[in-house]
Protein backbone atom coordinates (compact mmCIF):
# COMPACT_ATOMS: atom_id res chain seq x y z
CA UNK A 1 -31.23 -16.75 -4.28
CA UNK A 2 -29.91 -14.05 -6.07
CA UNK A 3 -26.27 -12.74 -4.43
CA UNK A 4 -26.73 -8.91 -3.01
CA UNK A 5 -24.67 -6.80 -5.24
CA UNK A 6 -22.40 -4.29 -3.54
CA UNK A 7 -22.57 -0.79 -4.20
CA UNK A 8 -18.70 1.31 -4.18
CA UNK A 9 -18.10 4.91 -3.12
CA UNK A 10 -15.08 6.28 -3.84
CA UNK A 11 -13.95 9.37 -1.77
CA UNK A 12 -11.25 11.17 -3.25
CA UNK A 13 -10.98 11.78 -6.89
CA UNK A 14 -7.26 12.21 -7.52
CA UNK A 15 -5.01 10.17 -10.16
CA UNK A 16 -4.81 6.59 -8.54
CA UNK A 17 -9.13 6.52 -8.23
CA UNK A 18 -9.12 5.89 -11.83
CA UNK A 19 -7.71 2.60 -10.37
CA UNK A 20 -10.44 1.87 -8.39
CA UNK A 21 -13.20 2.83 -10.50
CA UNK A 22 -11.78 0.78 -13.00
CA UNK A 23 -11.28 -2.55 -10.43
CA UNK A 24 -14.73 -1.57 -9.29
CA UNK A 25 -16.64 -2.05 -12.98
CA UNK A 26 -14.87 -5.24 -13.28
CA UNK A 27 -16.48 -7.12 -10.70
CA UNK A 28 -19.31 -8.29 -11.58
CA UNK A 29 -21.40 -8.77 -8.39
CA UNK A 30 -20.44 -4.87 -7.21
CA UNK A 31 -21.67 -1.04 -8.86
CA UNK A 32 -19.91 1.93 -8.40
CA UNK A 33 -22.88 4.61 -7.21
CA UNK A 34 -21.45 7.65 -6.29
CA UNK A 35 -18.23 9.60 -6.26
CA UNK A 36 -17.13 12.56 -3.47
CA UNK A 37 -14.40 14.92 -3.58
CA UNK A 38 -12.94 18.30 -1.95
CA UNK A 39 -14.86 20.52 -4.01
CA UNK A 40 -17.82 20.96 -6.90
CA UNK A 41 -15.95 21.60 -9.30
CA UNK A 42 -13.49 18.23 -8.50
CA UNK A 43 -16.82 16.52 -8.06
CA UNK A 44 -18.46 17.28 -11.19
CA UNK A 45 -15.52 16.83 -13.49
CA UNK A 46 -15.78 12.64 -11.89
CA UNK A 47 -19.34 12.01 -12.20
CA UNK A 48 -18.98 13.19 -16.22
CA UNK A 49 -15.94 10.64 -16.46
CA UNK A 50 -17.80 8.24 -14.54
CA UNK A 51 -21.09 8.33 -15.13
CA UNK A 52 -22.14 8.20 -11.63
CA UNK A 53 -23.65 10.54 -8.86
CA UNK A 54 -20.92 13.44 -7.19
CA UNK A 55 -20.88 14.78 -4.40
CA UNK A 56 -18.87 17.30 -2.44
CA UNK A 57 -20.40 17.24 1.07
CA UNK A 58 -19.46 14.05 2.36
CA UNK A 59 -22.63 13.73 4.92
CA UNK A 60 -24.74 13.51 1.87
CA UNK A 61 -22.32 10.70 0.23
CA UNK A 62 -22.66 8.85 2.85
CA UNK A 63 -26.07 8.75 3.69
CA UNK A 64 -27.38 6.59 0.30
CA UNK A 65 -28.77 3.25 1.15
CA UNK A 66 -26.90 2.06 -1.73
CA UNK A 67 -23.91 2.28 -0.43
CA UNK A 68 -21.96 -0.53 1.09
CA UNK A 69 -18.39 0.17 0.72
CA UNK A 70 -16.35 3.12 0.66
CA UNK A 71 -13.02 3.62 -1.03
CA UNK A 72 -10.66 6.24 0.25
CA UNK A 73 -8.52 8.00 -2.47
CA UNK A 74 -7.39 11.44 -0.66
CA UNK A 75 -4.36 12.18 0.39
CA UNK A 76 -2.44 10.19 3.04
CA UNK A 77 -2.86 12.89 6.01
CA UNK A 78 -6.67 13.06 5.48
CA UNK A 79 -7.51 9.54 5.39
CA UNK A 80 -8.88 9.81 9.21
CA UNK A 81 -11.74 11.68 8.99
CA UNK A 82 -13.33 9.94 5.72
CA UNK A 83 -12.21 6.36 7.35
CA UNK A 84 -13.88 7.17 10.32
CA UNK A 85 -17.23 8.69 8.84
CA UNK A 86 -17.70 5.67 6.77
CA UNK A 87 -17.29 3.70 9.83
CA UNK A 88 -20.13 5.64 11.77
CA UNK A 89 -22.43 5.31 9.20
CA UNK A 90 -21.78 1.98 9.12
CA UNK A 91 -19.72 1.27 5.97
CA UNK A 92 -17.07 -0.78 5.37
CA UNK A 93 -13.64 0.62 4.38
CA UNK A 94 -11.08 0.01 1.64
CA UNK A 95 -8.12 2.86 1.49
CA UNK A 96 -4.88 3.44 -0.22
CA UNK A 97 -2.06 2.70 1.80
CA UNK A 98 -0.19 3.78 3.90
CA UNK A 99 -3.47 3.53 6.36
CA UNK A 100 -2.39 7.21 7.40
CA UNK A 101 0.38 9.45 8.42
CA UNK A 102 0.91 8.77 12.04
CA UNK A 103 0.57 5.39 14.53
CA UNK A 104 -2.15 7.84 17.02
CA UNK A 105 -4.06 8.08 13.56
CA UNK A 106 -3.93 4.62 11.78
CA UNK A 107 -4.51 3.13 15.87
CA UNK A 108 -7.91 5.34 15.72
CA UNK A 109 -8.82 4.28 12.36
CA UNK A 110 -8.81 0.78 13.83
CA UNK A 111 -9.81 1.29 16.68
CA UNK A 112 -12.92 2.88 15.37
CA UNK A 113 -13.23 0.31 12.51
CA UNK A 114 -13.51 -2.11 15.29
CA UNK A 115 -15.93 -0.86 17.23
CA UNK A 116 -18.36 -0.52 14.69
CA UNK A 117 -17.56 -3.88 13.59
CA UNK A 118 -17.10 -3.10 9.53
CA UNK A 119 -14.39 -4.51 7.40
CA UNK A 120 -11.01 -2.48 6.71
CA UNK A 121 -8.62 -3.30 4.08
CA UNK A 122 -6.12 -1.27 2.81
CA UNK A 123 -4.63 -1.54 -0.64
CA UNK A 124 -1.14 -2.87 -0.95
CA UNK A 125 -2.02 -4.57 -4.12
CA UNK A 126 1.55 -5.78 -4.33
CA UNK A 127 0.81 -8.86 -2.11
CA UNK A 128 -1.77 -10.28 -4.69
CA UNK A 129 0.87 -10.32 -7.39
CA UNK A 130 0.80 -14.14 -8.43
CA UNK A 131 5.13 -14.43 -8.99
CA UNK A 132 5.45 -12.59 -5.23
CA UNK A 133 2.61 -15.66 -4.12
CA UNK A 134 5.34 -18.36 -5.11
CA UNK A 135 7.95 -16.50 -3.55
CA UNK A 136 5.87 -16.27 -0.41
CA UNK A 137 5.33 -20.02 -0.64
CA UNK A 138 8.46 -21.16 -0.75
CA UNK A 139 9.55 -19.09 2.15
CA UNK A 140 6.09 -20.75 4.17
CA UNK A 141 6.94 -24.07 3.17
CA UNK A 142 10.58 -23.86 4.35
CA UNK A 143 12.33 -23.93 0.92
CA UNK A 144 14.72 -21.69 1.49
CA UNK A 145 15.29 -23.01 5.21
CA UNK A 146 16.51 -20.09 8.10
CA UNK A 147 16.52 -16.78 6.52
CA UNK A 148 19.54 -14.56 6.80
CA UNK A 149 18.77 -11.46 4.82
CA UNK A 150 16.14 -9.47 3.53
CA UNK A 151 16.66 -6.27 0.95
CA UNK A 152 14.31 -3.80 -0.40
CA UNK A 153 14.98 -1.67 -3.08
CA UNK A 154 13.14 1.17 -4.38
CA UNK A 155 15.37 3.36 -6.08
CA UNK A 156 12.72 5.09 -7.93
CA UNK A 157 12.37 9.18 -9.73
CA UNK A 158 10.19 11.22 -9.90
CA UNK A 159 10.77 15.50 -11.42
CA UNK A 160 9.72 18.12 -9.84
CA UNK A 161 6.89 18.61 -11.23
CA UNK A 162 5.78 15.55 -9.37
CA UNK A 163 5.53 17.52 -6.06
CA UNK A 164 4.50 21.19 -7.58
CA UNK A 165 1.50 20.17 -9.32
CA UNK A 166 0.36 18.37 -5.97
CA UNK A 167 -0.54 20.45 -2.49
CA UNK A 168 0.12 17.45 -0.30
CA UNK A 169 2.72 15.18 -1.83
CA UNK A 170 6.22 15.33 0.15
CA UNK A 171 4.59 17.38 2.73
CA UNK A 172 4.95 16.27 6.78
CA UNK A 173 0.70 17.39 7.37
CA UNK A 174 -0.49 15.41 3.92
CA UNK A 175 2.25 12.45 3.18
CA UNK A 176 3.59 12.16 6.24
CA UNK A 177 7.14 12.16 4.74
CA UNK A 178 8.09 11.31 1.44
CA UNK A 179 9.90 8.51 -0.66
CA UNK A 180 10.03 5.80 2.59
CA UNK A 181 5.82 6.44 3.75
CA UNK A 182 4.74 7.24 -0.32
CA UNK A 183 6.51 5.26 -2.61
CA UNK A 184 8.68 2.74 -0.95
CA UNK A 185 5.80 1.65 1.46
CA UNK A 186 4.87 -0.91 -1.15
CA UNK A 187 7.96 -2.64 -1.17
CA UNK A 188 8.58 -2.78 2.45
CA UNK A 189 4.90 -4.47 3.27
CA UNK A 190 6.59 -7.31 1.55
CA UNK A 191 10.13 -7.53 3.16
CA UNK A 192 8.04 -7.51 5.94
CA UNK A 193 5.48 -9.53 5.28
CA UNK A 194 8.52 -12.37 4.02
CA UNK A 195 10.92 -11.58 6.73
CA UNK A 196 8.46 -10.93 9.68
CA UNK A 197 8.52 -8.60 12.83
CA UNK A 198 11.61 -5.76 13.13
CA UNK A 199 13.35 -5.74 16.11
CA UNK A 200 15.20 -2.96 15.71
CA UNK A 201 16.48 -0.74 13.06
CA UNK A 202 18.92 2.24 12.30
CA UNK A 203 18.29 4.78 9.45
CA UNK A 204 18.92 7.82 7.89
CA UNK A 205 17.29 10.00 5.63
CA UNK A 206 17.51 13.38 3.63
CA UNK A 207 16.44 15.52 1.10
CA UNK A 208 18.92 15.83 -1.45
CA UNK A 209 17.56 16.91 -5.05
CA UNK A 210 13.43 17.98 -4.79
CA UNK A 211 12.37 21.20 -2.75
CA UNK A 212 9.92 19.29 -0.23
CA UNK A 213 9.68 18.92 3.77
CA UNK A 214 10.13 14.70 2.98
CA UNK A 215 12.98 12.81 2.39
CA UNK A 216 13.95 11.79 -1.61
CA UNK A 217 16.55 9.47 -0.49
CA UNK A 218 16.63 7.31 2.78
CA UNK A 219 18.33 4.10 4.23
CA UNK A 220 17.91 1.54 6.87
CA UNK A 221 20.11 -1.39 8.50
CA UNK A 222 17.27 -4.15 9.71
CA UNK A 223 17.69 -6.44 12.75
CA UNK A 224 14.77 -9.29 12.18
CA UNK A 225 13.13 -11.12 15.38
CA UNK A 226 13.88 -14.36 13.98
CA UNK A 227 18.06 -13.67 13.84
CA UNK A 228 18.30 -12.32 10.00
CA UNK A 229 19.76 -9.48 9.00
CA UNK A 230 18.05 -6.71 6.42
CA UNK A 231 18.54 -3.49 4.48
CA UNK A 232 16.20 -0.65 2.82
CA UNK A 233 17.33 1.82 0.36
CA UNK A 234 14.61 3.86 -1.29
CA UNK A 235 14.28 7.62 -2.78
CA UNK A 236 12.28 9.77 -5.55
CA UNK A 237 15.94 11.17 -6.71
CA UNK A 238 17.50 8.43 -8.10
CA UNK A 239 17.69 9.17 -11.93
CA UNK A 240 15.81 7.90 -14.14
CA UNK A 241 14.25 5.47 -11.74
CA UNK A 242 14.74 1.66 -11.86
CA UNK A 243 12.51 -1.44 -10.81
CA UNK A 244 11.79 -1.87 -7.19
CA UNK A 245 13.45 -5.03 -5.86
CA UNK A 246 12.83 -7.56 -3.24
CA UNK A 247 16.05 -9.92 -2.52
CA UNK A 248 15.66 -12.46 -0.13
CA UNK A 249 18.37 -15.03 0.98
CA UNK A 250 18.21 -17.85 3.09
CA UNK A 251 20.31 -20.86 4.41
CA UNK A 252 19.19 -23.49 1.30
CA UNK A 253 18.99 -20.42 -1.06
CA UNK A 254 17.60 -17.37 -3.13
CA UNK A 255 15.41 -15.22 -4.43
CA UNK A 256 15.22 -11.77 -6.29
CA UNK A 257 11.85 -10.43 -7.22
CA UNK A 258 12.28 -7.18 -9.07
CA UNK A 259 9.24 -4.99 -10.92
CA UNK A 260 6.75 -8.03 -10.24
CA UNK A 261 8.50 -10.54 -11.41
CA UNK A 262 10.83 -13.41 -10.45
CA UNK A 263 14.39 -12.69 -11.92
CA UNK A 264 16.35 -15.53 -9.81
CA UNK A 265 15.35 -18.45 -7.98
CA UNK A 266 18.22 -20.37 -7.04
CA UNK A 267 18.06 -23.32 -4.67
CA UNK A 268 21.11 -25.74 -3.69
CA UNK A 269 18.39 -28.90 -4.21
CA UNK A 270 18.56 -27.74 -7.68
CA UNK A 271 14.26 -26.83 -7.36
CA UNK A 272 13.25 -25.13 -10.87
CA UNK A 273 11.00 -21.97 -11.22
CA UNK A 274 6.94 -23.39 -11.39
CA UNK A 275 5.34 -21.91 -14.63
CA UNK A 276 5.68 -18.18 -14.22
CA UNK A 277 3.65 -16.80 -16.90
CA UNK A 278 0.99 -15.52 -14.58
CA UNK A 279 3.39 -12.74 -13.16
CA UNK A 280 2.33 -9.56 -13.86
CA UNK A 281 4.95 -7.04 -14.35
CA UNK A 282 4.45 -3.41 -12.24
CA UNK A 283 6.72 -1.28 -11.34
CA UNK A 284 6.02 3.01 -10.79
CA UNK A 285 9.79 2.96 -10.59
CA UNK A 286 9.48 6.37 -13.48
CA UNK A 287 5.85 6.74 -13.43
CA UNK A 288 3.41 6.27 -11.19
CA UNK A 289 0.77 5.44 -13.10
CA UNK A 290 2.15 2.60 -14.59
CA UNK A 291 1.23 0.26 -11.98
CA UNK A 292 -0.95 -2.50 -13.58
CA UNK A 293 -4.88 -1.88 -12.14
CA UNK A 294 -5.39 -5.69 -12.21
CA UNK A 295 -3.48 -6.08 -9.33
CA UNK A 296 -5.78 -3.60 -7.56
CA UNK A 297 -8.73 -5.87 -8.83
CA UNK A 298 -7.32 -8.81 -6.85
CA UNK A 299 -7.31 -7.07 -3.81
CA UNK A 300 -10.65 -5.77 -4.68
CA UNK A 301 -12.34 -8.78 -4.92
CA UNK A 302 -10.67 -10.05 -1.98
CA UNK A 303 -12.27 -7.36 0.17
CA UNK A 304 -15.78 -8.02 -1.56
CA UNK A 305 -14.92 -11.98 -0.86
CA UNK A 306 -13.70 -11.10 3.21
CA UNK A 307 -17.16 -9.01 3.60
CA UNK A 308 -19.54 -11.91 1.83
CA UNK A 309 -18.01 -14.62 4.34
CA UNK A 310 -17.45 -12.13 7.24
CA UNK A 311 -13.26 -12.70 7.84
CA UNK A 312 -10.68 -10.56 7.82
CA UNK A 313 -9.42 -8.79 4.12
CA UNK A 314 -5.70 -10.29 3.15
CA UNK A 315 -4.51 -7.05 4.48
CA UNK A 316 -6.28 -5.76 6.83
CA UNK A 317 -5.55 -2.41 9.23
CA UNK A 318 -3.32 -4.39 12.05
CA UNK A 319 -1.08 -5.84 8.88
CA UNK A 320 -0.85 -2.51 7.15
CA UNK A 321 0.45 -0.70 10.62
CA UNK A 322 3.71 -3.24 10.50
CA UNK A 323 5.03 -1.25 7.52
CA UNK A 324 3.89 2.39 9.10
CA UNK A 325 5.39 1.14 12.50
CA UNK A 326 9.01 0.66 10.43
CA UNK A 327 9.13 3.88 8.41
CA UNK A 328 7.94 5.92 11.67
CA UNK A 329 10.83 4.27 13.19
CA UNK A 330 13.52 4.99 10.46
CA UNK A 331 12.65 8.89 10.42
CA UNK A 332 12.67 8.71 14.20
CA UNK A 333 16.18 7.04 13.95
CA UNK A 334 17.39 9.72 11.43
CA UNK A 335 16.35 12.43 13.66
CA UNK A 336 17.65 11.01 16.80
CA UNK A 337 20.54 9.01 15.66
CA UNK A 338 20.09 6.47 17.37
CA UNK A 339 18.97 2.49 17.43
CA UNK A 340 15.09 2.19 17.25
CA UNK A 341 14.11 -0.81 19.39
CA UNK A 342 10.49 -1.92 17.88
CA UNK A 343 7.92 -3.67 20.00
């Protein structure tokens, strides 16, 4: 019997689709249909580069029987309302992270992504990185014993041309903040995703160098559930940009992944490094487009993989509300100056 091939949508036709559309032609048992964006014009220009159907009124997109799965490419603050249409029509759902702008709008994308029983995933790509899969399996299988301390670094730039040529990015309404909720979201899904749940945490953040409504440079101090300790230090203004880094310590020893790749793995039992020359190295730490697509085409076929045998995708909406939860928290903090006790 012949496997039912899955046919892509992609709404949204800004710089990081190109991603998508590129994971999507890879996989062999999946098509990429039909394209929708804001506007003709936006709409026309994708279905030349793509060779596939545009369209700019989304009830239209969303009606073809060919259509299975939808990505969503627009801009964090308007990830709702395409999430949720797919969902009534009865399509599943990958989106670009973060799953939106606000806890009362990523809890109704569930919500509603629940109740019409179709898959969610939502891309933090990061996770199917294979050097950050050993680090996650050592941690699993006790390697390091009782963690103490988890850091994430994202100490990235970007110029201010960046944020003029965009109507959305650094805005409250569109990105829901800045460098913490845009760029250093990525990072933080893994400290958390390593570390585990946040009990509490105190931040601060500003905006120190571009002329946006976000922060370009923020910090947090991290109090764990399980006793360890953590910290977060992230911005867009921090010249010329370096590779993000993940640093975690335990009891029996260390590791620092930095730009997707291992860079120290220290253990006092004197355990070695496993082959590493699967690690793909990606860091937007200058650019953001120089994030390697193949780790998008992981989590890709992953999705395909948790709708074929009817589970949940790696990272699903529940998972991708721990990092939203934090950063909602930190700006919270910084405006209130205060402790942020989690749930």
């Amino acid at each position: 019997m012949e496997t039912k091939k899955f046919g892509f949508g992609i709404i949204g036709t800004g710089a990081i689709a190109s991603h998508h559309a590129k994971s999507i032609l890879e996989l062999q048992d999946c098509k990429l249909v039909a394209v929708c964006s804001s506007t003709p014009e936006r709409a026309n220009e994708a279905s030349e580069r793509l060779g596939v159907t545009a369209y700019s009124n989304m009830t239209e997109f969303l009606s073809r029987d060919d259509l299975d799965i939808v990505s969503v490419c627009t801009a964090s603050g308007r990830h709702m309302e395409p999430i949720i249409a797919a969902a009534m029509a009865g399509k599943h759902v990958i989106v670009e992270k973060p799953l939106e702008v606000s806890m009362e709008r990523a809890n109704r994308i569930i919500s509603v992504c629940r109740e019409q029983k179709v898959k969610l995933g939502v891309i933090f790509q990061n996770r199917f990185n294979p050097a950050y899969l050993q680090l996650k399996d050592a941690v699993q299988k006790g390697a390091l014993g009782k963690l103490i301390l988890g850091n994430a670094y994202i100490k990235w730039y970007r110029d201010e041309g960046y944020y003029k040529n965009s109507d959305w990015k650094g805005t409250l309404t569109g990105d829901g903040g800045a460098a913490l909720i845009n760029q250093g979201i990525h990072t933080i899904d893994l400290l958390l995703d390593i570390m585990g749940d946040v009990e509490s945490v105190f931040g601060k953040v500003k905006t120190m160098v571009h002329n946006i409504e976000g922060e370009d440079i923020g910090v947090a101090m991290l109090d764990f559930k399980n006793g360890a300790m953590g910290t977060i230090e992230g911005g867009t203004s921090l010249y010329p940009g370096y590779k993000d880094r993940l640093e975690i310590f335990g009891e029996n020893g260390s590791v620092i992944y930095e730009g997707g790749e291992i860079v120290s793995w220290n253990f006092k039992s004197g355990e070695t490094l496993a082959d590493n020359a699967h690690q793909i190295s990606s860091s937007g730490g200058s650019d953001p487009m120089a994030v390697d697509y193949r780790l998008h085409l992981a989590q890709f076929k992953d999705m395909v993989l948790a709708i074929r045998k009817d589970r949940e995708p790696e990272v699903n909406g529940e998972k991708a509300l721990k990092s939203l939860e934090l950063i909602t928290a930190i700006y919270q903090s910084s405006k209130e100056k205060r402790v942020i006790e989690l749930k």
